[in-house]
Protein backbone atom coordinates (compact mmCIF):
# COMPACT_ATOMS: atom_id res chain seq x y z
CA UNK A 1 -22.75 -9.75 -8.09
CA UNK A 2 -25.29 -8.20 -11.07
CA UNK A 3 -24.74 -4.44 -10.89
CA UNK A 4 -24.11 -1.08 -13.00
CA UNK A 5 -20.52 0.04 -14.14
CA UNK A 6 -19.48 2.49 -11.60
CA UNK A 7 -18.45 4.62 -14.20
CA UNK A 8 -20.31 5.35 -17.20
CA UNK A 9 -19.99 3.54 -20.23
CA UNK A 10 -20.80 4.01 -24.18
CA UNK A 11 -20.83 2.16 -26.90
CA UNK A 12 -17.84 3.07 -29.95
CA UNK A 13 -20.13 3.23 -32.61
CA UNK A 14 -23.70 2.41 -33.79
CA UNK A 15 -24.07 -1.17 -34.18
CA UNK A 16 -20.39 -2.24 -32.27
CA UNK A 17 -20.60 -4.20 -29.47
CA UNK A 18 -17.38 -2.83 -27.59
CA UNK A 19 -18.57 -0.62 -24.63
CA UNK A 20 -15.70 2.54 -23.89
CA UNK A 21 -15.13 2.96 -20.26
CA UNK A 22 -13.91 6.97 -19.34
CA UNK A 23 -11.79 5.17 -16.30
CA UNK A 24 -10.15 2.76 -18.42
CA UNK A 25 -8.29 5.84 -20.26
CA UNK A 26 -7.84 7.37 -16.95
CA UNK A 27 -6.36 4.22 -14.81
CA UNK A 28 -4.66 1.70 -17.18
CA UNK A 29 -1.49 2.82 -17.10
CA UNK A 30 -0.60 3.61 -13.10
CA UNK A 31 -2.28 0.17 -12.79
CA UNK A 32 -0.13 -1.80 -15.26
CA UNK A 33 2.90 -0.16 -13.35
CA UNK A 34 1.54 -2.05 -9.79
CA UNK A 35 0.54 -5.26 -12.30
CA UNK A 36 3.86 -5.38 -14.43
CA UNK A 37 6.19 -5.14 -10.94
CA UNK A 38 4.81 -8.87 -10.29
CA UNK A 39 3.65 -10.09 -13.45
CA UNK A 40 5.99 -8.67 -15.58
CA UNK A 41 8.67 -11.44 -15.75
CA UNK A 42 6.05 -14.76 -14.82
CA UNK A 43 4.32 -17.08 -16.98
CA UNK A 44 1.05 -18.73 -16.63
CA UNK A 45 -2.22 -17.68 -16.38
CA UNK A 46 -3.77 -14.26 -15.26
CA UNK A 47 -7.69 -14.23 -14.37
CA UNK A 48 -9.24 -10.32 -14.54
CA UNK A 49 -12.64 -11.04 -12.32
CA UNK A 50 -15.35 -8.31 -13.40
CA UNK A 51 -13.54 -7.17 -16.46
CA UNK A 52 -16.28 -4.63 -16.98
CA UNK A 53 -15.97 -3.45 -20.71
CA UNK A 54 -12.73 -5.69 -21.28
CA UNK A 55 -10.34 -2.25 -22.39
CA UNK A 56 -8.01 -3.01 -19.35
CA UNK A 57 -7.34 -7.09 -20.25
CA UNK A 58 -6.43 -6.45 -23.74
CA UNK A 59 -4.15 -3.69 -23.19
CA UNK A 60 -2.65 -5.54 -20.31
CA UNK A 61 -2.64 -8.92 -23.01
CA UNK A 62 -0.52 -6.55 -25.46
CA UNK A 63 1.67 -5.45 -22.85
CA UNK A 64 2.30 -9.11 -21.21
CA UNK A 65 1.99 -11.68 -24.40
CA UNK A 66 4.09 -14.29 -22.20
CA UNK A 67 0.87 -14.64 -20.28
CA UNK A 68 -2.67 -15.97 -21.26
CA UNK A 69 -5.49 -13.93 -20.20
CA UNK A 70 -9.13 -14.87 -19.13
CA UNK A 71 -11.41 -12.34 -18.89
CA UNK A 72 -14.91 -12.76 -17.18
CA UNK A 73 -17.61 -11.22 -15.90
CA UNK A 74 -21.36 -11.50 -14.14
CA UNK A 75 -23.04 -9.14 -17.07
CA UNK A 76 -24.01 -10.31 -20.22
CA UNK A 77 -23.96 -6.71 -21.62
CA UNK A 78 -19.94 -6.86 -20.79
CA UNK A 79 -19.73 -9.48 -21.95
CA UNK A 80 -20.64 -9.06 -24.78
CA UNK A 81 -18.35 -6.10 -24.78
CA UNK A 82 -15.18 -7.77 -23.83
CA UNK A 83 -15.85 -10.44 -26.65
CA UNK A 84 -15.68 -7.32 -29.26
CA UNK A 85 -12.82 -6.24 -27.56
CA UNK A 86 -10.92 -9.45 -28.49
CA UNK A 87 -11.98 -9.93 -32.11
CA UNK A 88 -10.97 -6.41 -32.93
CA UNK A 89 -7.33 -6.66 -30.85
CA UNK A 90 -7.00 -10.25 -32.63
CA UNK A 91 -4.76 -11.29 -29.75
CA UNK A 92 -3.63 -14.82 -29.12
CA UNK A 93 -3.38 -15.10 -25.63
CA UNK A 94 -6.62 -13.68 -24.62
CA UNK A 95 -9.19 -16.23 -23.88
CA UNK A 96 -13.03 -16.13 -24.84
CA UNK A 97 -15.38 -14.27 -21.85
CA UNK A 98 -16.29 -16.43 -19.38
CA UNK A 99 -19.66 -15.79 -17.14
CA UNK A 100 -18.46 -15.53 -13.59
CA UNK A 101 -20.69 -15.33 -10.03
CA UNK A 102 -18.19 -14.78 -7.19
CA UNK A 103 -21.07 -15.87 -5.00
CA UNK A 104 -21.86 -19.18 -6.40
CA UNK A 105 -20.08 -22.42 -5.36
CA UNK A 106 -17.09 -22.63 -8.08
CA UNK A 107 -17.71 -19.06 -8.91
CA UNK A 108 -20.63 -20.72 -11.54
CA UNK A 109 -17.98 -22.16 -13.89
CA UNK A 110 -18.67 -25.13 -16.13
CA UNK A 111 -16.53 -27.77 -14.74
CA UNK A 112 -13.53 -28.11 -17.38
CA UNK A 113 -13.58 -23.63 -17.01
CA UNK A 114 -13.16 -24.36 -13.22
CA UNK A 115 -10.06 -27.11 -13.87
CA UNK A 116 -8.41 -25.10 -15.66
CA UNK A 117 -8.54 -21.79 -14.12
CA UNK A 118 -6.54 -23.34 -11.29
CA UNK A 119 -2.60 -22.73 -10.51
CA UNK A 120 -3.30 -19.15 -11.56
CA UNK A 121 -0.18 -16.44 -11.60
CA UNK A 122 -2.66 -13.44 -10.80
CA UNK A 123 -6.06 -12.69 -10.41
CA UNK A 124 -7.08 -8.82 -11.20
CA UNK A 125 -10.28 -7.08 -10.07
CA UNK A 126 -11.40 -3.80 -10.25
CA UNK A 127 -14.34 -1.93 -9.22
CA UNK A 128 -16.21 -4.50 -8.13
CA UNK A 129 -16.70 -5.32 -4.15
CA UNK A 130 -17.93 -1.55 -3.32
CA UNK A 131 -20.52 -1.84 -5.68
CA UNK A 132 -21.66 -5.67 -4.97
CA UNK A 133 -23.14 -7.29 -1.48
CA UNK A 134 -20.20 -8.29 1.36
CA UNK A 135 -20.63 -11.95 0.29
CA UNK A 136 -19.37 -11.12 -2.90
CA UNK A 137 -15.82 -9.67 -1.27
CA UNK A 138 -16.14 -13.46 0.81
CA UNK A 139 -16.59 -15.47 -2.56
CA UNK A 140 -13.76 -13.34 -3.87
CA UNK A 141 -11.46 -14.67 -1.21
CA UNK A 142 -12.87 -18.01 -1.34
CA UNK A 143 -12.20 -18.60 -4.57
CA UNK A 144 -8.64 -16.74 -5.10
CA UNK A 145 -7.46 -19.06 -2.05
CA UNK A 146 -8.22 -21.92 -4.57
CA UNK A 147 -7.04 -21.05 -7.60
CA UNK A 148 -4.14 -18.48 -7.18
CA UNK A 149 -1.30 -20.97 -7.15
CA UNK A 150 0.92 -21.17 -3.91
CA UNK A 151 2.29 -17.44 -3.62
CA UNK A 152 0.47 -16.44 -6.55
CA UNK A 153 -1.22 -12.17 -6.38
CA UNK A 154 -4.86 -11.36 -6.27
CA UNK A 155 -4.87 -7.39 -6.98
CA UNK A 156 -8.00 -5.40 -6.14
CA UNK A 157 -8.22 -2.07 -7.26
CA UNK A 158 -11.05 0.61 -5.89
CA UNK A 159 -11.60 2.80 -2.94
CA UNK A 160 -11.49 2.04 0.74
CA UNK A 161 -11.85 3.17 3.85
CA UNK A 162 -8.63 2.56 6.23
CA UNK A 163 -9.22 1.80 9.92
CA UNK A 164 -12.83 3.06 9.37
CA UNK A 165 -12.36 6.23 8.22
CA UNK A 166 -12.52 7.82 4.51
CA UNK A 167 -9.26 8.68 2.26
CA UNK A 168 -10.90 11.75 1.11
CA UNK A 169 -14.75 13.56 1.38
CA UNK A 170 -15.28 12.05 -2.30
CA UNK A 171 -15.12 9.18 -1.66
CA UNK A 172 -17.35 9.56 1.78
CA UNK A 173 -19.40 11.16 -0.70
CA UNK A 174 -19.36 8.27 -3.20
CA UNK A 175 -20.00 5.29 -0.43
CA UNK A 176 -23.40 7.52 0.85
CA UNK A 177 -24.63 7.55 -2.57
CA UNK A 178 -23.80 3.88 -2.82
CA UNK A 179 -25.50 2.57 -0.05
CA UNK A 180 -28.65 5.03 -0.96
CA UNK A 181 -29.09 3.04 -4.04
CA UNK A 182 -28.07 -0.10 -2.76
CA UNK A 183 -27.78 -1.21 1.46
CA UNK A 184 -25.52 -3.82 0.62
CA UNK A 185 -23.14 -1.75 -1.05
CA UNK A 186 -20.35 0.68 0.63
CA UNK A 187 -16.56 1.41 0.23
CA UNK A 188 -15.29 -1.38 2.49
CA UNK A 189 -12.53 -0.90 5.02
CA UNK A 190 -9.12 -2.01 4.61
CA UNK A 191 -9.29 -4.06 7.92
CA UNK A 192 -12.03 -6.39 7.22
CA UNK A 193 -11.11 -7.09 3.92
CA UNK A 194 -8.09 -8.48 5.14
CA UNK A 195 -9.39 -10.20 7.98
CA UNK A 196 -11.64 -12.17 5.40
CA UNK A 197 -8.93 -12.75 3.00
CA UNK A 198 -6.79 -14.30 6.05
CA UNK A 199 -9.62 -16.35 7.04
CA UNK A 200 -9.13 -18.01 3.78
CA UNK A 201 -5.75 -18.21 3.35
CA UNK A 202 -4.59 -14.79 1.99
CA UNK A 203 -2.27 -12.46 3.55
CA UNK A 204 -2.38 -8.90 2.48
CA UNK A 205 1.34 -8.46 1.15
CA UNK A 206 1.35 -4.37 -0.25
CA UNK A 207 -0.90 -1.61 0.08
CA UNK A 208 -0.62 0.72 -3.21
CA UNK A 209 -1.77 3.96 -3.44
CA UNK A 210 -3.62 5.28 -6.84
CA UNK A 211 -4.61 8.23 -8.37
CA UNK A 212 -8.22 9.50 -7.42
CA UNK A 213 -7.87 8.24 -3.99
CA UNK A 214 -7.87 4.74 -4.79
CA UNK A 215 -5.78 2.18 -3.93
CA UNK A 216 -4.60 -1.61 -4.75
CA UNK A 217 -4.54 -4.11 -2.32
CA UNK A 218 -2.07 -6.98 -3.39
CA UNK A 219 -2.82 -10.35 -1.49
CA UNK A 220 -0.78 -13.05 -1.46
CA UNK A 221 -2.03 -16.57 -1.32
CA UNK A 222 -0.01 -18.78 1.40
């Protein structure tokens, strides 16, 4: 699941640890408006998978403090990001970074991390199955199945192909430069994301469109 940020990011200052992600100030808002529609109102547990430099789960913690959020990634580099994140927001109800490897059996959580990111309200992720091999959009599934609790939301945000065309030449442009640097990679269609997330007990309940010809597909666990 190891790869670079699909959009470029820099550190805040000499010496700080928190990475700044240009999307983050671009996206976080029209996302929290899809997010907050299901989330707004629930308690429990939220789970952001590939939480990059970690900007998006603490402003989403501010706006949602009902909620405890768990943050995680496959980089240590983010990681070590969305730990400075936290101890600058100081907020309660985000939990430390976990390392995360959709492909590995339990997604490579310790055992107690894996009992008790189970019965989840939500799991978030952004950015990360164009720019990762297909059996990372299969462990994604795999996993969400078991720990979204019974009609609990897995939201994936990015760009994709529907019924196996582009959305727009960029992003045609975007998935050719993809698979250049990596086969394995590619803007996936619509179609066979869902037929993998049915195949493991997910239903694709909304499409939303985004700004930048992106979308979010919302899943719903049966």
């Amino acid at each position: 699941m190891s790869h670079p940020p699909q959009n470029p990011s820099s550190p805040i200052a000499s010496g700080d640890a928190r990475l700044d992600s240009a999307s983050f100030h671009r996206n976080h808002e029209p996302i929290w408006a899809v997010l907050s529609r299901w989330i707004g109102d629930k308690p429990g547990n939220v789970l952001e998978v590939g939480a990059g430099t970690g900007q998006h789960i603490i402003e989403f913690a501010r706006k949602a403090p009902h909620l405890l959020w768990w943050p995680s990634d496959h980089d240590e580099r983010n990681i070590e990001s969305i730990e400075a994140w936290r101890r600058h927001a100081q907020l309660q109800n985000v939990a430390a970074a976990r390392r995360l490897d959709l492909c590995a059996p339990e997604w490579g959580l310790s055992a107690e991390d894996s009992a008790t990111l189970r019965g989840l309200t939500a799991i978030f992720c952004a950015n990360v199955i164009h720019i990762s091999p297909w059996r990372t959009t299969v462990g994604l599934m795999t996993g969400a199945s078991q720990r979204l609790r019974p009609g609990g939301r897995l939201f994936v945000y990015g760009p994709f192909k529907q019924d196996g065309r582009h959305t727009a030449e960029s992003n045609e442009a975007f998935d050719l430069s993809l698979r250049e640097r990596n086969s394995e990679w590619g803007v996936r269609d619509i179609n066979d994301v869902r037929t993998v997330a049915e195949e493991h007990g997910m239903t694709l309940a909304e499409i939303e469109p985004m700004p930048a010809n992106n979308m979010i597909l919302i899943f719903k666990r049966r």
